[in-house]
C-alpha atoms as a PDB file:
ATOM      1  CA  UNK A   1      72.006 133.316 112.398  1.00  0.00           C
ATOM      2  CA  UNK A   2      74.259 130.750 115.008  1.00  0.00           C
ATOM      3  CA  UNK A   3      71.664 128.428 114.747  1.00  0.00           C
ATOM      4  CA  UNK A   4      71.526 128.046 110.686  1.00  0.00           C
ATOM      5  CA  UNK A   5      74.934 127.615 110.486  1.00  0.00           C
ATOM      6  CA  UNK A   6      74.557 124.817 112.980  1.00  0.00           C
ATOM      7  CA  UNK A   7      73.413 121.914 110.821  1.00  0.00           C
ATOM      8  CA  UNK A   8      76.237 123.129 107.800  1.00  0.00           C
ATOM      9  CA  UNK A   9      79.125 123.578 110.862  1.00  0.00           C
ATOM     10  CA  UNK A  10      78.264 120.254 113.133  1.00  0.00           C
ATOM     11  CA  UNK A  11      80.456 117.755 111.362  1.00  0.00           C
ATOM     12  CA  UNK A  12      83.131 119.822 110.510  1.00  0.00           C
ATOM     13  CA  UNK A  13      85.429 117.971 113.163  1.00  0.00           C
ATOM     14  CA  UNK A  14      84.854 115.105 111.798  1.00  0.00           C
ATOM     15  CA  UNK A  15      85.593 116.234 108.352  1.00  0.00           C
ATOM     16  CA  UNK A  16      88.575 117.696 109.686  1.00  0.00           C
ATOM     17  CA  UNK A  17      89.784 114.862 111.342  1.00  0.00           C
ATOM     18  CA  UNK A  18      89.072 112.263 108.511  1.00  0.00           C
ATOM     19  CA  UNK A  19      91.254 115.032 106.447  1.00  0.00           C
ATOM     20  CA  UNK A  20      94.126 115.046 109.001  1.00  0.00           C
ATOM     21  CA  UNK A  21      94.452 111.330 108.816  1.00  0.00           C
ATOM     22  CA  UNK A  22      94.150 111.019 105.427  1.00  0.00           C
ATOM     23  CA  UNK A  23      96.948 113.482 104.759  1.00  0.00           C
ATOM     24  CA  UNK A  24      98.909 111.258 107.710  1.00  0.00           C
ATOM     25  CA  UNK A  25      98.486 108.283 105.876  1.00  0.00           C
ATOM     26  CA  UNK A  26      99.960 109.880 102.514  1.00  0.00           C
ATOM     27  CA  UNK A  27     102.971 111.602 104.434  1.00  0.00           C
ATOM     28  CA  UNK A  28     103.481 107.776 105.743  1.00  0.00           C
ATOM     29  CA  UNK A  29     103.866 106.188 102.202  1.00  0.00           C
ATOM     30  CA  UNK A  30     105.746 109.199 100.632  1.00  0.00           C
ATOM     31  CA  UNK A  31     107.701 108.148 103.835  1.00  0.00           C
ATOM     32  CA  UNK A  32     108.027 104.605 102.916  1.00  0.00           C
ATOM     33  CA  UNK A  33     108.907 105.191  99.471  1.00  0.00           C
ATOM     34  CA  UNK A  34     111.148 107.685  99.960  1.00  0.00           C
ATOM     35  CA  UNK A  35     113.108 105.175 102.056  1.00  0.00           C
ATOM     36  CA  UNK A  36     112.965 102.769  99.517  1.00  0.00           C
ATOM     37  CA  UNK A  37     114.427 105.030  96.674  1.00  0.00           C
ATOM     38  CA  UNK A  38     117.847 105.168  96.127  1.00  0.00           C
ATOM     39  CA  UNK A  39     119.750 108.065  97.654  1.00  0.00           C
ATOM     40  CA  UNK A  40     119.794 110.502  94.230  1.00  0.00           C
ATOM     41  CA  UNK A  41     116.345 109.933  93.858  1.00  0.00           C
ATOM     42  CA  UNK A  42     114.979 110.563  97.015  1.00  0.00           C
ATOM     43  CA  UNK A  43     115.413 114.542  97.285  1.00  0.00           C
ATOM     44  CA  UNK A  44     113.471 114.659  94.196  1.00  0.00           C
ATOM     45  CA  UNK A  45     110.512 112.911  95.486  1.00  0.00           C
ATOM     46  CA  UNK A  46     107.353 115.133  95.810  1.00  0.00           C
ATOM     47  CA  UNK A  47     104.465 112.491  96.984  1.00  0.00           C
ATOM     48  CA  UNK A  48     103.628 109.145  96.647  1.00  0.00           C
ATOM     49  CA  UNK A  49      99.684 107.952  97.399  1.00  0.00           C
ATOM     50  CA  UNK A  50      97.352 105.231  96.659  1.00  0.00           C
ATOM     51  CA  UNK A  51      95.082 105.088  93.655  1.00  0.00           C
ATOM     52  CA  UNK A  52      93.202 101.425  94.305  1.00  0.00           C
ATOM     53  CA  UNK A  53      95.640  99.033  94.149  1.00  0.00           C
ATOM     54  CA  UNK A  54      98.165 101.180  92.392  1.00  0.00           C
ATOM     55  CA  UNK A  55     100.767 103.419  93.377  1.00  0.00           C
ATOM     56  CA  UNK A  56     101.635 106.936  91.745  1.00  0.00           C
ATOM     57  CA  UNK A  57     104.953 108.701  92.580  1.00  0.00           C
ATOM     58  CA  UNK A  58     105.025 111.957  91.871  1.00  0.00           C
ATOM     59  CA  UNK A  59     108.598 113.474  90.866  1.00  0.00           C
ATOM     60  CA  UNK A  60     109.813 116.602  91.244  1.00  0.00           C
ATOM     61  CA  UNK A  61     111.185 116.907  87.403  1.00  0.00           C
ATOM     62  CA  UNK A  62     111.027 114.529  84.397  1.00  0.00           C
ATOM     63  CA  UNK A  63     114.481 113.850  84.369  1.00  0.00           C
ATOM     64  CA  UNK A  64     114.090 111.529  87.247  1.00  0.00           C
ATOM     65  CA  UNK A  65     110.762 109.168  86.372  1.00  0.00           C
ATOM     66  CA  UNK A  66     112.774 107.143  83.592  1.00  0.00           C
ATOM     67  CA  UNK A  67     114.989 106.224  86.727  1.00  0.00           C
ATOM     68  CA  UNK A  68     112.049 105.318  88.816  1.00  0.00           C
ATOM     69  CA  UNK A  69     110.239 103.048  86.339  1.00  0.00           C
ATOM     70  CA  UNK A  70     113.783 101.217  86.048  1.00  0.00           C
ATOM     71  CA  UNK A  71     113.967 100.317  89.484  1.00  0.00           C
ATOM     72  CA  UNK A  72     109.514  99.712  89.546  1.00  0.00           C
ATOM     73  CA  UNK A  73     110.262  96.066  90.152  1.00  0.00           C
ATOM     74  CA  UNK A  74     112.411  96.038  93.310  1.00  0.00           C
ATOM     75  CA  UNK A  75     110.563  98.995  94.486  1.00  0.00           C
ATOM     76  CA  UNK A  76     107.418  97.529  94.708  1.00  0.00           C
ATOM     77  CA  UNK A  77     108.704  94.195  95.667  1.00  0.00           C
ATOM     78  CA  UNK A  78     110.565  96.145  98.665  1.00  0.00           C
ATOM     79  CA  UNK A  79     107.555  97.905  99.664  1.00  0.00           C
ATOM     80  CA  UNK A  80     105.228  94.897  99.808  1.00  0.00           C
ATOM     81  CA  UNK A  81     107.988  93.169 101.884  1.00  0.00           C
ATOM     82  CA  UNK A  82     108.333  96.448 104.325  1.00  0.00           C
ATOM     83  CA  UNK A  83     103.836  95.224 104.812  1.00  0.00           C
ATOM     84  CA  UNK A  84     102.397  97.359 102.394  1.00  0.00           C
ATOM     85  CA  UNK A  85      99.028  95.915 100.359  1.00  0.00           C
ATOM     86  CA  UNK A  86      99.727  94.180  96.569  1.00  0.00           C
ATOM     87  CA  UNK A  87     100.669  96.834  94.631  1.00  0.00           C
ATOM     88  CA  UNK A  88      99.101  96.572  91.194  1.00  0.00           C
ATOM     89  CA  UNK A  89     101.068  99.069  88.812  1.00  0.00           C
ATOM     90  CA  UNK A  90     103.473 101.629  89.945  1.00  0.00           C
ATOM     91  CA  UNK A  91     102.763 104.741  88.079  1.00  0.00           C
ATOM     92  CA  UNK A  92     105.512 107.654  88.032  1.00  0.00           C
ATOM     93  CA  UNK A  93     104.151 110.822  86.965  1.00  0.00           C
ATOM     94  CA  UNK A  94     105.881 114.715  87.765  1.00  0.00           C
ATOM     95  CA  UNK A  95     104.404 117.703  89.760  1.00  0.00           C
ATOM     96  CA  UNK A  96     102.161 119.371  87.294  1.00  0.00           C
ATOM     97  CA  UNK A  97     100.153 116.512  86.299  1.00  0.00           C
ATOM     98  CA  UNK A  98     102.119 115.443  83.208  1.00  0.00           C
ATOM     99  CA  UNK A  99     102.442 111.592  83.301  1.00  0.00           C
ATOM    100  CA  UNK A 100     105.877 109.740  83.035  1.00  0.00           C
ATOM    101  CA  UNK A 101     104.646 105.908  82.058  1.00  0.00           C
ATOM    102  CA  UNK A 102     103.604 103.393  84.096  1.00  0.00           C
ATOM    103  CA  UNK A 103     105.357 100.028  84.893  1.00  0.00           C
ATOM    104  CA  UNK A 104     102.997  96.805  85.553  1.00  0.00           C
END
């Protein structure tokens, strides 16, 4: 049984470890941005992550994304600055998946 498990089981590290840094990376920028937000808003940051050239920042409660938007502009311009890629649109969304507008 060991050995037809093999093939399905043998890459798993590497799975694993491509996983680990891709979660790494993410905790980085949520990091980055968090650092970048100004002090009310960052306790009510849940992640930030890549989507292409975008960024989506994911808030903790609607109440808090019109406030994000607002300060889109400096924020991005803040994170390119910090060496972050071109950041195309910042999109500000809120845990659950409902979306809270996008700034270009």
């Amino acid at each position: 049984m060991a050995n037809r498990l093999k093939p399905l089981l043998g890459n798993l590290g590497a799975g694993f470890d491509a996983l680990a840094r891709r979660a790494e990376t993410a905790q980085s920028l949520t990091d980055k941005v968090r650092l970048e937000l100004g002090e009310a808003l960052r306790p009510h940051l849940v992640s930030a992550s890549r989507r292409g050239d975008d960024l989506v920042i994911i808030m903790d409660s609607a109440a808090w994304t019109p406030r994000v938007r607002y300060a889109a502009r400096t924020l991005k311009a803040s994170l390119e600055q910090s060496g972050e890629p071109t950041i195309g649109k910042l999109m500000v969304k809120v845990r659950g998946g409902k979306a809270a507008g996008g700034s270009g």
